[in-house]
Protein backbone atom coordinates (compact mmCIF):
# COMPACT_ATOMS: atom_id res chain seq x y z
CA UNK A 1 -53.36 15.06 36.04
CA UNK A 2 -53.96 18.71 35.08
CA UNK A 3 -55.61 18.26 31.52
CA UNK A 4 -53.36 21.17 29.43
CA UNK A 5 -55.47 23.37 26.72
CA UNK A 6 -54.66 24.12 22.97
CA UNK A 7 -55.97 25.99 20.63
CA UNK A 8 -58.81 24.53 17.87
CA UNK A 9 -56.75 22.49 15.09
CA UNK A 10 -59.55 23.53 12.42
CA UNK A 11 -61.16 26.13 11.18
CA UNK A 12 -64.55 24.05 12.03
CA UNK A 13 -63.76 24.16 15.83
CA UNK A 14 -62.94 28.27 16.36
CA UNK A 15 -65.31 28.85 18.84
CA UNK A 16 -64.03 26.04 21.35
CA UNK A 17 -61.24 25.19 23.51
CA UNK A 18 -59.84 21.27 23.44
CA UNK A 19 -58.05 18.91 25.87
CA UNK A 20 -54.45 18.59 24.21
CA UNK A 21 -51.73 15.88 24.26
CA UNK A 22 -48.69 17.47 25.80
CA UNK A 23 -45.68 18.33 23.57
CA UNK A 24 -43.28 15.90 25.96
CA UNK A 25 -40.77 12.88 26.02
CA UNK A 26 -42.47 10.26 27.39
CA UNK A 27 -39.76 7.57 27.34
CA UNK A 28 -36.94 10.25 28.70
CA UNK A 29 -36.05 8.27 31.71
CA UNK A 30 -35.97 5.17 30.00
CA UNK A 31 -35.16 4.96 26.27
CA UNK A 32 -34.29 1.21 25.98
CA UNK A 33 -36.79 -0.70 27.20
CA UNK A 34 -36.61 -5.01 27.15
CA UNK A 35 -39.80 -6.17 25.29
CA UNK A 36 -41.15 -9.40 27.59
CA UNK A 37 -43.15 -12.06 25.75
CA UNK A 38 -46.33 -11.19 24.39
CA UNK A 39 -49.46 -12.36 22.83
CA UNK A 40 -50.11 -11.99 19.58
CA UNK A 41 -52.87 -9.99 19.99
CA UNK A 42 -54.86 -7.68 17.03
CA UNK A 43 -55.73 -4.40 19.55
CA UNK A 44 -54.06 -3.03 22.39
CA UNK A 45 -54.55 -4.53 25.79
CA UNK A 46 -53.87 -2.79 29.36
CA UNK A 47 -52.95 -6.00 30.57
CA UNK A 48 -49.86 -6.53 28.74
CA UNK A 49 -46.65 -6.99 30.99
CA UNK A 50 -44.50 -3.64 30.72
CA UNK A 51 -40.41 -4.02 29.99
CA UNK A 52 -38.15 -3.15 31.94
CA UNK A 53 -34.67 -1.51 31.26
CA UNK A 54 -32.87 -3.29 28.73
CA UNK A 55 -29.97 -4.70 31.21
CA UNK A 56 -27.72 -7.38 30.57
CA UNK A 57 -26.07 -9.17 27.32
CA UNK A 58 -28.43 -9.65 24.13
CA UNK A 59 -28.60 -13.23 23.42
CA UNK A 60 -30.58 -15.28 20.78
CA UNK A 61 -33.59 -16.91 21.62
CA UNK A 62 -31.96 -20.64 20.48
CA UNK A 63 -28.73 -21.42 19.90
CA UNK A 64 -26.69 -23.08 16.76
CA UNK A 65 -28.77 -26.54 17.25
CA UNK A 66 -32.22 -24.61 17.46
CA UNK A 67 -32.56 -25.40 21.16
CA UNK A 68 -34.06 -22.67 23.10
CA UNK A 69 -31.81 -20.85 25.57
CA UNK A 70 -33.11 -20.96 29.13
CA UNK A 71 -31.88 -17.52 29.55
CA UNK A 72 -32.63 -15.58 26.52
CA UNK A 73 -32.70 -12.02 26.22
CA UNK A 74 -35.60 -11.14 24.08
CA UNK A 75 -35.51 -8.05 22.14
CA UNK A 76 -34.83 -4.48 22.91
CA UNK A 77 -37.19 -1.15 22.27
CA UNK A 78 -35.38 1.89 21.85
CA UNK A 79 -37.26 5.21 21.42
CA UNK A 80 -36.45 8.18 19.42
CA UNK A 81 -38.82 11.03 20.30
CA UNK A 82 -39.00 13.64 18.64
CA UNK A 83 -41.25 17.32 19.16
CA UNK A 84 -43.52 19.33 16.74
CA UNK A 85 -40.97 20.98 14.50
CA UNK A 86 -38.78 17.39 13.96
CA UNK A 87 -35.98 18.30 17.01
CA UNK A 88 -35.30 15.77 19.17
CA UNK A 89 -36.54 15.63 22.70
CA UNK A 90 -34.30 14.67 24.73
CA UNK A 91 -30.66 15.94 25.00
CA UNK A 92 -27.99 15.45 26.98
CA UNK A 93 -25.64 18.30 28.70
CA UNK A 94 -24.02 19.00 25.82
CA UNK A 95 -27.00 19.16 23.11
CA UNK A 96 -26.49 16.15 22.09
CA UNK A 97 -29.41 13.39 21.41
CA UNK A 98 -29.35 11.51 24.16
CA UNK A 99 -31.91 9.53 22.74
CA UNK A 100 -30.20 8.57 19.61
CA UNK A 101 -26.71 7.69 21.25
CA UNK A 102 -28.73 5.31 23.18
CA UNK A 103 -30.51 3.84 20.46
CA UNK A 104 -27.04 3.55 18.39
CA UNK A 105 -25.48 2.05 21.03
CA UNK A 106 -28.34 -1.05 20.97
CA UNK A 107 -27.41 -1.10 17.25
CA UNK A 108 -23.60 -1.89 18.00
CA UNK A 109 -24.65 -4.29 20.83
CA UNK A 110 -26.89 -6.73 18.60
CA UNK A 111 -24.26 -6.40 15.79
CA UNK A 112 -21.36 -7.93 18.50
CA UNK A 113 -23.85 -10.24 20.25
CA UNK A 114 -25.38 -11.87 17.23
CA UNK A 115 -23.64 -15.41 16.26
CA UNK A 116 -22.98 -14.28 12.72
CA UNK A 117 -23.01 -10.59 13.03
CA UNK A 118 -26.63 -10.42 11.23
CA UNK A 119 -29.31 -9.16 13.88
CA UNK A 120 -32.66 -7.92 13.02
CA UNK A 121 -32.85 -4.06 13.86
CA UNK A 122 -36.16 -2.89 12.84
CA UNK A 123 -37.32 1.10 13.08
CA UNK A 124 -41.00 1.83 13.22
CA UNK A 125 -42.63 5.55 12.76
CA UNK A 126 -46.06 5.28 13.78
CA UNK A 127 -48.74 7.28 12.38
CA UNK A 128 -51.89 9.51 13.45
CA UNK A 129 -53.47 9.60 16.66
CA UNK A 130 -50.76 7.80 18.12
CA UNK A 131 -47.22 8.87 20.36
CA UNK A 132 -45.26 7.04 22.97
CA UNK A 133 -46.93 7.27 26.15
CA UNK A 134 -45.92 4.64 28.23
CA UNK A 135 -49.70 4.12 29.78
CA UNK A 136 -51.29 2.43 31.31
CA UNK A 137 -52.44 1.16 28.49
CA UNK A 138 -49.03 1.41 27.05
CA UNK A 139 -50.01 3.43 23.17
CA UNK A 140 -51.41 0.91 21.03
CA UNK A 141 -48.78 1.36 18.40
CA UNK A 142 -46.46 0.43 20.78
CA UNK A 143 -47.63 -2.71 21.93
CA UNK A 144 -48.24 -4.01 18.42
CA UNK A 145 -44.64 -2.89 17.47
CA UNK A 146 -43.61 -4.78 20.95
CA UNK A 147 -45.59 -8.15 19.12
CA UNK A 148 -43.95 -8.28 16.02
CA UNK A 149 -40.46 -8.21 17.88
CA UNK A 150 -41.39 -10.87 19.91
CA UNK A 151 -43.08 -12.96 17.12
CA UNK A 152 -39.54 -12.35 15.16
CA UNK A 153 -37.54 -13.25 17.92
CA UNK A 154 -39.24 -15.97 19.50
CA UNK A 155 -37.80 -19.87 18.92
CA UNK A 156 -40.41 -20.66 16.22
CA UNK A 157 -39.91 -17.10 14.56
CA UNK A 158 -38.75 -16.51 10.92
CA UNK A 159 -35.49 -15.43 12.67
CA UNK A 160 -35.06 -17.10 15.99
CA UNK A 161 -30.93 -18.13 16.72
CA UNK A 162 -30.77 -13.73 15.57
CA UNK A 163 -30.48 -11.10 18.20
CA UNK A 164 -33.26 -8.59 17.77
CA UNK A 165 -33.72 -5.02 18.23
CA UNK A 166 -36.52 -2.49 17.74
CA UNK A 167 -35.89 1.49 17.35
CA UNK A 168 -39.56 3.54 17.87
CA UNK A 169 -39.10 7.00 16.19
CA UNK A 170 -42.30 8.54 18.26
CA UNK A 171 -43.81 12.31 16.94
CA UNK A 172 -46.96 13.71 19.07
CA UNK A 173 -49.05 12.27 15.69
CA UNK A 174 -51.58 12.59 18.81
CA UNK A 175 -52.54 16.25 19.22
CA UNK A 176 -56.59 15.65 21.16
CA UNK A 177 -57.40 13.83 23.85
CA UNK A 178 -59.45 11.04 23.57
CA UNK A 179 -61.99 12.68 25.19
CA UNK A 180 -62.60 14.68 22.68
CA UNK A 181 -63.67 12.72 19.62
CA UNK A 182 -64.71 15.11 17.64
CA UNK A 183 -61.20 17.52 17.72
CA UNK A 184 -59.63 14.75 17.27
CA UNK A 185 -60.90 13.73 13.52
CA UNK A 186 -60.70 17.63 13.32
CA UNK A 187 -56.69 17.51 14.07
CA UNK A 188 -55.94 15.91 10.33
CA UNK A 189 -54.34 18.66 8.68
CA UNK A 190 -52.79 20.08 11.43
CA UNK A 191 -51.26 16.45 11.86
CA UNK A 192 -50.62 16.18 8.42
CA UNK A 193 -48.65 19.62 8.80
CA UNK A 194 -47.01 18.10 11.67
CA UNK A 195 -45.63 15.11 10.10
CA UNK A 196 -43.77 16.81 6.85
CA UNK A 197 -42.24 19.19 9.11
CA UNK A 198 -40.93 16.38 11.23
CA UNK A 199 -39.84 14.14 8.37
CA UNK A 200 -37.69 17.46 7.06
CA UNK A 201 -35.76 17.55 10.19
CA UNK A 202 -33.63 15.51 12.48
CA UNK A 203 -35.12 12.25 11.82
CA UNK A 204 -32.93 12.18 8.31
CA UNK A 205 -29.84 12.60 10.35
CA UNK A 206 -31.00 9.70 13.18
CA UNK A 207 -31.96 7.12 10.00
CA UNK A 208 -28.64 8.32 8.64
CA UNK A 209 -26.66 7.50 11.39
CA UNK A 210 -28.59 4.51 12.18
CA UNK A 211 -27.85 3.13 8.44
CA UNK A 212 -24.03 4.06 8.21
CA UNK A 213 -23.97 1.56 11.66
CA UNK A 214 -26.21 -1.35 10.24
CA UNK A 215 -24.64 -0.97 6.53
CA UNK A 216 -21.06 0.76 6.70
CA UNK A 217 -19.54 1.67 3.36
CA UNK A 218 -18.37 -1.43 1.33
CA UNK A 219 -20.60 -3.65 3.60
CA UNK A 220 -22.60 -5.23 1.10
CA UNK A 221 -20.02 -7.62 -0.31
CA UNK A 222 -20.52 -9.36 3.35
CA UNK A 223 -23.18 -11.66 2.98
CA UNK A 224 -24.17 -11.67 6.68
CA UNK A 225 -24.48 -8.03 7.61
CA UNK A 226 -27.48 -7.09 10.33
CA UNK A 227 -31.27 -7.00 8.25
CA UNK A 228 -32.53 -2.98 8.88
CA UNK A 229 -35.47 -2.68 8.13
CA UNK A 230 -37.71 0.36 8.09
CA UNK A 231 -41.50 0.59 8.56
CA UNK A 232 -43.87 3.40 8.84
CA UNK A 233 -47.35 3.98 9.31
CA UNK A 234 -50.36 6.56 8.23
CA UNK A 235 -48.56 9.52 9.13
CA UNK A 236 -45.73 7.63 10.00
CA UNK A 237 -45.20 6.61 6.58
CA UNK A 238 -45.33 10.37 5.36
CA UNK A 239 -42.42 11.18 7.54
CA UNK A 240 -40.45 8.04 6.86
CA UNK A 241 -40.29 8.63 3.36
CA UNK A 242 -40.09 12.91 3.83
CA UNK A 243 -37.15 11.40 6.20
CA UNK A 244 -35.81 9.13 3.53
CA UNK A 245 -36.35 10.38 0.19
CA UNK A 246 -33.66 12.90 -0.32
CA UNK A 247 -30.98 11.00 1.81
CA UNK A 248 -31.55 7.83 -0.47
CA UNK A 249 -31.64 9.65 -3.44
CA UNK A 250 -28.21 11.66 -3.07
CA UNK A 251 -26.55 8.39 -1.79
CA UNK A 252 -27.50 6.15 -4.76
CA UNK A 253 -26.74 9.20 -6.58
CA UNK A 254 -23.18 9.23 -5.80
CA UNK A 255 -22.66 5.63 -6.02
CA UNK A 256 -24.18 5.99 -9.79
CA UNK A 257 -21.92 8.46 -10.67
CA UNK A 258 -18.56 6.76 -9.29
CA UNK A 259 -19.58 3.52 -11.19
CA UNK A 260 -20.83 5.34 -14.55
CA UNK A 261 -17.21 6.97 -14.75
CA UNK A 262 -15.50 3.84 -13.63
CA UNK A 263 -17.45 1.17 -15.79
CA UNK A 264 -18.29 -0.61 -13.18
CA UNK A 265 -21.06 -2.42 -13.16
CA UNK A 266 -20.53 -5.54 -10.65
CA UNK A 267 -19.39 -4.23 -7.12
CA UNK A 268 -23.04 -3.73 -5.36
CA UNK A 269 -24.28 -0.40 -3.87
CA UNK A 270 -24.11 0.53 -0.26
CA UNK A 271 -27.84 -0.05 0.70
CA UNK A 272 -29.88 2.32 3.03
CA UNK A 273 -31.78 -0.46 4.19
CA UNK A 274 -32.36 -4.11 3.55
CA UNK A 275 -36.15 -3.18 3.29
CA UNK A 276 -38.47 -0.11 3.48
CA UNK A 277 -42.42 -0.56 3.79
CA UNK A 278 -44.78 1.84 4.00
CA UNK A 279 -48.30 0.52 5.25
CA UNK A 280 -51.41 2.49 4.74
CA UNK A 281 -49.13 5.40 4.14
CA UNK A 282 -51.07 8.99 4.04
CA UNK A 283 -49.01 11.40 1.80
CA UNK A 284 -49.69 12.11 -1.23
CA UNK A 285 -47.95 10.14 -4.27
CA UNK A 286 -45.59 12.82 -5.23
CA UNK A 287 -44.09 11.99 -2.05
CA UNK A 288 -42.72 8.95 -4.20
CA UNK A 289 -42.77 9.79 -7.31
CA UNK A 290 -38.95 11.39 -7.26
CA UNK A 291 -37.83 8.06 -5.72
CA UNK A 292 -39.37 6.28 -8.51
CA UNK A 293 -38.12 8.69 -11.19
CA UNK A 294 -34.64 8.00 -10.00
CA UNK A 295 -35.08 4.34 -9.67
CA UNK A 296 -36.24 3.89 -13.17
CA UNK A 297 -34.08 6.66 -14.56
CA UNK A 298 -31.05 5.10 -13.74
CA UNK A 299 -32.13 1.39 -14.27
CA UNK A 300 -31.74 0.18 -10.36
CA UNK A 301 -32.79 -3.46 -9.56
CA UNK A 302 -32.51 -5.57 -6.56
CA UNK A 303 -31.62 -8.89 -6.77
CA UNK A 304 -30.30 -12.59 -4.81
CA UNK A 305 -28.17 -14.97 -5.66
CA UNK A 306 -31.09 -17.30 -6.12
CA UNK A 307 -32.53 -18.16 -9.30
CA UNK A 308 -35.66 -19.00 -10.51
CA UNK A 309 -36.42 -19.85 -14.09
CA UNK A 310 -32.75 -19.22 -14.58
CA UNK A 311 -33.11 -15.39 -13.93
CA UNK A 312 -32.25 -13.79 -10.23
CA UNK A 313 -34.97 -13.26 -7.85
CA UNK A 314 -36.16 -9.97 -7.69
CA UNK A 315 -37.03 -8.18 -4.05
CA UNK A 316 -38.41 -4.97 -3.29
CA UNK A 317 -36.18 -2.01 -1.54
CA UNK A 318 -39.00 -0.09 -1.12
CA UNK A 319 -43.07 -1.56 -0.43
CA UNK A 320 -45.78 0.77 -0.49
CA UNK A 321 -48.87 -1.41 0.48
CA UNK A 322 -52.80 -0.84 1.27
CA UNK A 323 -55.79 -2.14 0.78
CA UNK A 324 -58.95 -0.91 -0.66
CA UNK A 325 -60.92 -0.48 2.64
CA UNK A 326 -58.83 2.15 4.19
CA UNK A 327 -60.57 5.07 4.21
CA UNK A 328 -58.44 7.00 5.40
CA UNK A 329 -56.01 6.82 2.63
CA UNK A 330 -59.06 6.51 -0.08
CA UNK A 331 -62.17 9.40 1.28
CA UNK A 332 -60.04 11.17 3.78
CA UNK A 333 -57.07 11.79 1.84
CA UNK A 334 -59.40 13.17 -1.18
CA UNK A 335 -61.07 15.19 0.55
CA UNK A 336 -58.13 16.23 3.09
CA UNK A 337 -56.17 17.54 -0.34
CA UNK A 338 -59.18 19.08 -2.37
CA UNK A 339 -59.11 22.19 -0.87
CA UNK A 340 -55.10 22.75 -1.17
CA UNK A 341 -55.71 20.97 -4.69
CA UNK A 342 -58.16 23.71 -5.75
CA UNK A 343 -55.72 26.41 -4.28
CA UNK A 344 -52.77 24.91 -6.43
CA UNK A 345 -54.58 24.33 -9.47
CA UNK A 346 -56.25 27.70 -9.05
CA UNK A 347 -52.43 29.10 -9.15
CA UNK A 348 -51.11 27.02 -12.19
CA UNK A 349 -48.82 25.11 -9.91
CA UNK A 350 -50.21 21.62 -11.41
CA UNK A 351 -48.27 20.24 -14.30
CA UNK A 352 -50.31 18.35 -16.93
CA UNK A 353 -49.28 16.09 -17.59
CA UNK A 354 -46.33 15.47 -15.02
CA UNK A 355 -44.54 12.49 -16.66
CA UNK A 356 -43.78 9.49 -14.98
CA UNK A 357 -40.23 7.67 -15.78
CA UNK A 358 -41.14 3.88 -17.05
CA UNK A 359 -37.86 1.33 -16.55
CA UNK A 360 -38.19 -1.99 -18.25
CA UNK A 361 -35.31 -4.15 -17.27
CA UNK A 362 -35.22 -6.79 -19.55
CA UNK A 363 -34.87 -4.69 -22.53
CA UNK A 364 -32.86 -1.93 -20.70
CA UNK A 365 -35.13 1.06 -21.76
CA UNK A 366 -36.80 4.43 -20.62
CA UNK A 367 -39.89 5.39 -21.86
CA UNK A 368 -42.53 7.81 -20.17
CA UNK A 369 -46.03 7.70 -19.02
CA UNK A 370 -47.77 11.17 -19.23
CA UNK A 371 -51.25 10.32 -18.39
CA UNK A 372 -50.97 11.79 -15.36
CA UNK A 373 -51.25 15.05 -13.70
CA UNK A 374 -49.58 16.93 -10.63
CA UNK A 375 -53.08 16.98 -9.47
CA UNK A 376 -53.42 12.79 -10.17
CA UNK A 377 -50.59 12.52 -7.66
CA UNK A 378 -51.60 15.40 -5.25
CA UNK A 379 -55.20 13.51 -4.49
CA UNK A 380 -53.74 9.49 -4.01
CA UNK A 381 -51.76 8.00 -2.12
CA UNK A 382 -49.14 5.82 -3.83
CA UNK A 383 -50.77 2.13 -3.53
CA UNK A 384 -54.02 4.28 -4.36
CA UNK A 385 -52.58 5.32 -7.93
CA UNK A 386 -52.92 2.91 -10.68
CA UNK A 387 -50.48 4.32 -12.78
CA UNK A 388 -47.86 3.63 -9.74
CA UNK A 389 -48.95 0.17 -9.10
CA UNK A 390 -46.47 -2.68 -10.04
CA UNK A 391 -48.12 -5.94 -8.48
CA UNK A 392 -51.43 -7.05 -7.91
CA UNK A 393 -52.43 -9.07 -5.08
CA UNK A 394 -54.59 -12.06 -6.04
CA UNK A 395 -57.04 -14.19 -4.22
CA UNK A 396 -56.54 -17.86 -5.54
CA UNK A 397 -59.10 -19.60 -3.78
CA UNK A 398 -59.24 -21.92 -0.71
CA UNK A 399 -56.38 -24.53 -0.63
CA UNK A 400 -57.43 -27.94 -1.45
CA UNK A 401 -57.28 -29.34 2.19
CA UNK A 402 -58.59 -27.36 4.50
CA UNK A 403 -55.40 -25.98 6.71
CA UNK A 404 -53.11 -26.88 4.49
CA UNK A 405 -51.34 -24.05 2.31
CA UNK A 406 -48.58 -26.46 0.19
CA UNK A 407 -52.66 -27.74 -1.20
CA UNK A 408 -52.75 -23.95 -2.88
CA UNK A 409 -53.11 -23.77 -6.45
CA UNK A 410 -50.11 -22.13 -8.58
CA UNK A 411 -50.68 -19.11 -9.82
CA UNK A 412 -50.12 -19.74 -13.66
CA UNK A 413 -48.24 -23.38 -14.15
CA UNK A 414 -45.69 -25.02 -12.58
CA UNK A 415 -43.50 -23.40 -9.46
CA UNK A 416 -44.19 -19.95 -8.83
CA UNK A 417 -42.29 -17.68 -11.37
CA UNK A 418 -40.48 -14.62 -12.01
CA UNK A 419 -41.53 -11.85 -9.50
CA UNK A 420 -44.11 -14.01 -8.42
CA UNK A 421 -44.70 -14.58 -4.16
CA UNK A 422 -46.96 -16.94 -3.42
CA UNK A 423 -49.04 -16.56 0.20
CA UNK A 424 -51.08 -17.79 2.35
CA UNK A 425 -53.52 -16.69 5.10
CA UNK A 426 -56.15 -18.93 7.11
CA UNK A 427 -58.88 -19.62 4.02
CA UNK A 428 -57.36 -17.48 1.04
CA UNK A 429 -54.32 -18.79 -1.60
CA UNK A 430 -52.91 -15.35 -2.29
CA UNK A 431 -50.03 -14.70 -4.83
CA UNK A 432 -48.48 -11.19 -5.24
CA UNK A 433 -47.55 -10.98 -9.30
CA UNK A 434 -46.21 -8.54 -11.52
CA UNK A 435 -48.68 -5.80 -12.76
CA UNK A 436 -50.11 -5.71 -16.34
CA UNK A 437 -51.87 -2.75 -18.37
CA UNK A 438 -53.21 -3.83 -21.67
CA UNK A 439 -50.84 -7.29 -22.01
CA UNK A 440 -48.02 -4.90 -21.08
CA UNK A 441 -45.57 -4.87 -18.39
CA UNK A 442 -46.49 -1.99 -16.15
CA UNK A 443 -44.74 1.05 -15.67
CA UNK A 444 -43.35 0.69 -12.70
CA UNK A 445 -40.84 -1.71 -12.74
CA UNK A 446 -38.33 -0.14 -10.46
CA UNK A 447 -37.57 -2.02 -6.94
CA UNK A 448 -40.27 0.00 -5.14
CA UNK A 449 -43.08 -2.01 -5.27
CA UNK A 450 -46.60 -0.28 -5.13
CA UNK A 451 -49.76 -2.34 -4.38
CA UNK A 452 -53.34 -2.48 -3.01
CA UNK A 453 -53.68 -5.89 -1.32
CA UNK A 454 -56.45 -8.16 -0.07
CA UNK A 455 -58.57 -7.05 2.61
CA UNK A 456 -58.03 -10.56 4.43
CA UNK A 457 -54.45 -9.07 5.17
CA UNK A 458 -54.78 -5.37 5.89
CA UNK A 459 -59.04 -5.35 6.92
CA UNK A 460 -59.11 -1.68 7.43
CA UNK A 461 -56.23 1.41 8.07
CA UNK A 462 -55.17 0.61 11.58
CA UNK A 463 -55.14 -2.94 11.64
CA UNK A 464 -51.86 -3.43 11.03
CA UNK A 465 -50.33 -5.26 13.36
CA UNK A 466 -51.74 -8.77 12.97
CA UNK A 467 -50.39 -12.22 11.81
CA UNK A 468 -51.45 -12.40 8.51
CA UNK A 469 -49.64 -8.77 8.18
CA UNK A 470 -46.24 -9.48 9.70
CA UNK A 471 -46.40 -12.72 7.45
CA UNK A 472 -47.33 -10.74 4.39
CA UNK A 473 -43.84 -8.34 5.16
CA UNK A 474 -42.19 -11.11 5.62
CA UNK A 475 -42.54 -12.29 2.07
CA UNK A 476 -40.29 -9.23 1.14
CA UNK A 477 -37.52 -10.00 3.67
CA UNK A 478 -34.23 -10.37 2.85
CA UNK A 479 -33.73 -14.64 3.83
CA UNK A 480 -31.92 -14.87 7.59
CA UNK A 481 -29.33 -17.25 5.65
CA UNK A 482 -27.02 -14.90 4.01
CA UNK A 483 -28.48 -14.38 0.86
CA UNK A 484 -29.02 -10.72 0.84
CA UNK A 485 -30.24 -9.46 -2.52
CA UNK A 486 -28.02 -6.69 -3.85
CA UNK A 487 -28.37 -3.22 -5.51
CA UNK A 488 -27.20 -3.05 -9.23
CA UNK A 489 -27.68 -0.81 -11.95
CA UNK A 490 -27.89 -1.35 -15.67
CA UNK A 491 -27.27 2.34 -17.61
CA UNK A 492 -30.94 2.32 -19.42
CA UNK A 493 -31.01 2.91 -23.41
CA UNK A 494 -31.68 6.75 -25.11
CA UNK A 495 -35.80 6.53 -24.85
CA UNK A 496 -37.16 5.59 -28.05
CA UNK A 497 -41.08 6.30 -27.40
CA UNK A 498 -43.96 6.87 -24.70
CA UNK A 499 -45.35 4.51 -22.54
CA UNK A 500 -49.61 5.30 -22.34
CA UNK A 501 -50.80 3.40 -19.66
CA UNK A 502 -54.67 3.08 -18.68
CA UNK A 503 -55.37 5.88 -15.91
């Protein structure tokens, strides 16, 4: 194939030429794709089986007695691609996003073909150095979203007897060849560029559109509605939440307002999604921090029907999740935003401090933190930011039989508490608990939960797609058995003093 040319993504390369990744729809011909069983396997593999079109009725993998059906569907990949400045690829004769229509019309599908109307549509945005060439080898990104369809879907999966469906949102996040190394650590802030000006576009409207078919106005008093989830990645997570930010916002907005002038504090909010998760995200914090303001501003929590300790069980809307040995969310970030730091600060466009809205839900008020700066914000990412953080992830030991996790020790006494997820992967007792600075109850209290975790989940930035990962997300989803947590609101008391939390 003729290797295309584009011009040097950084200042450092000027004086050369590099091989670039074509500006294209790779998945044009075929946008839904069947995903056939795969391995469970931590890196990409050329030998994987490619699907085929998605043909034919979705079905569950078992049926109502847990039997597996001898001719089960599997899932189905849709693919949303979309070009440099956030437009969608491919169109049909009349301008219209082909595309999207397609990946809608999957949506409605798994909605009809599901036994109790409640399939698992999941949308994934991958991140840097990534797109959705279909290979050989298929992108990497790909075939680990592929694997955590299947492991979903299959007959020992979290969900199995659920129809599910996958939507890829692709971006060229992969400007250099790979035979070009050096460009291609080089393309980071053109990337970077890339992937707010995509998540300012069209991909609002598709996640929109997607999200008025998976949770239609009213819907949430229907306990069995399909599970959306969102996920995004690096990059990917940067234009997810660019995508989502605003579009959650004004919606939760308007649903505040309605029930502050109405009194109404029972009927549940319309949801955008059952869960949003941002892994290894690479934006800056002050790409959250308005969706945290709002949360906590406005008193939102997210709770089932399930109690524990006599209280509802809390769930996240929102997780923003790394781990300490990413460096590219830790070094490269820092040093990616020092030099449009020093330009901002240089022009007295950093606040200080920049205050940061603190909810506390079981006394109802608003208080403030205002140790922080714009430039705090500008230079972490959010599970990088302590003052953000509202869980830690601890290592409990090994269980007390080798193998078996129900041998784990509690965290604390007794059954797991408030808040409190206990987890397990092969060695390490892990429990996720509510964040503490100086005996009190951190800031961030809101339903987007912010944390670094173990590096026995996430090892490094893109290993993502492993078992003890999908297992660790799957803590936060909503249960397959109808007991969707809900979206409430509490109107939060007149502030009565400032929350200083360590920095």
């Amino acid at each position: 194939m003729k290797r295309k040319l584009c011009f040097p993504v950084s200042f450092l390369a000027l004086s050369a030429l590099v091989g670039c990744m074509p500006n294209k729809a790779y998945r044009a011909g075929m946008s839904v794709v069947s995903v056939p069983p795969l391995p469970n396997l931590p890196s990409a593999s050329p030998q994987l089986p490619r699907g085929g079109p998605c043909l034919g009725p979705l079905t569950p993998s078992v049926d109502a007695h847990r039997v597996p059906l001898p001719h089960a569907s599997g899932p189905c990949l849709a693919f949303l691609e979309f070009d440099d400045l956030g437009e969608s690829q491919v169109v049909d004769a009349s301008g219209q996003a082909a595309e999207l229509n397609r990946a809608k019309d999957l949506v409605r599908a798994a909605i009809l073909a599901d036994p109790i109307g409640q399939p698992i549509v999941m949308v994934f945005v991958h991140g840097w150095q990534h797109n959705s060439s279909a290979g050989p080898p298929e992108d990497s990104n790909i075939q680990g979203f592929e694997a955590v369809l299947d492991s979903l879907y299959r007959p020992g999966g979290p969900y199995a007897g659920h129809v599910v469906v996958g939507i890829s949102i692709t971006w060229r996040g992969a400007l250099v060849s790979p035979y070009w190394p050096v460009a291609r650590v080089l393309s980071y802030y053109n990337r970077e560029a890339a992937a707010m000006r995509v998540g300012n576009t069209s991909v609002t409207d598709a996640l929109m559109q997607i999200s008025a078919i998976a949770h239609p106005t009213g819907s949430d008093a229907n306990r069995t509605q399909p599970l959306l989830i969102f996920i995004g990645h690096s990059f990917g997570g940067l234009v997810l939440e660019r995508s989502l930010s605003q579009a959650f916002i004004r919606q939760m907005d308007e649903q505040v307002e309605q029930r502050t002038k109405s009194g109404d504090l029972v009927t549940p909010f319309t949801k955008f999604a059952d869960l949003v998760v941002y892994v290894n995200p690479a934006g800056a914090s002050s790409e959250s921090k308005p969706t945290l303001d709002f949360l906590a501003r406005n008193g939102i929590t997210y709770q089932g029907t399930r109690l524990i300790g006599g209280k509802p069980e809390n769930y996240p809307l929102i997780v923003s999740i790394s781990t300490p040995t990413d460096a590219a969310t830790t070094t490269a970030l820092k040093a990616g935003h020092a030099l449009s730091g020093v330009q901002f600060e240089s022009k007295g466009s950093f606040r200080k401090p920049d205050p940061l809205t603190c909810f506390d839900p079981v006394a109802g008020t608003v208080t403030s933190d205002t140790t922080q700066s714009d430039w705090d914000f500008w230079d972490h990412s959010t599970p990088h930011l302590d003052a953000l953080k509202s869980h830690d992830v601890l290592d409990l030991g090994g269980p007390k039989v080798e193998g078996h996790p129900e041998t784990c020790p509690h965290y604390g006494t007794g059954t797991p508490g408030y808040d409190v997820k206990p987890y397990f992967v092969a060695g390490h007792c892990l429990a996720v608990v509510p964040r503490e600075v100086a005996g009190k109850p951190a800031c961030n209290r809101t339903p987007y939960w912010v944390m670094e975790t173990d590096p026995s989940v996430l090892p490094d930035h893109g290993t993502i797609f492993t078992t003890r990962m999908i297992g660790f997300i799957g803590l936060f989803l909503p249960t397959a058995n109808g007991d969707l947590p809900t979206l409430q609101f509490q109107p939060p008391a007149v502030p009565k003093d400032t929350f200083t939390g360590a920095k």
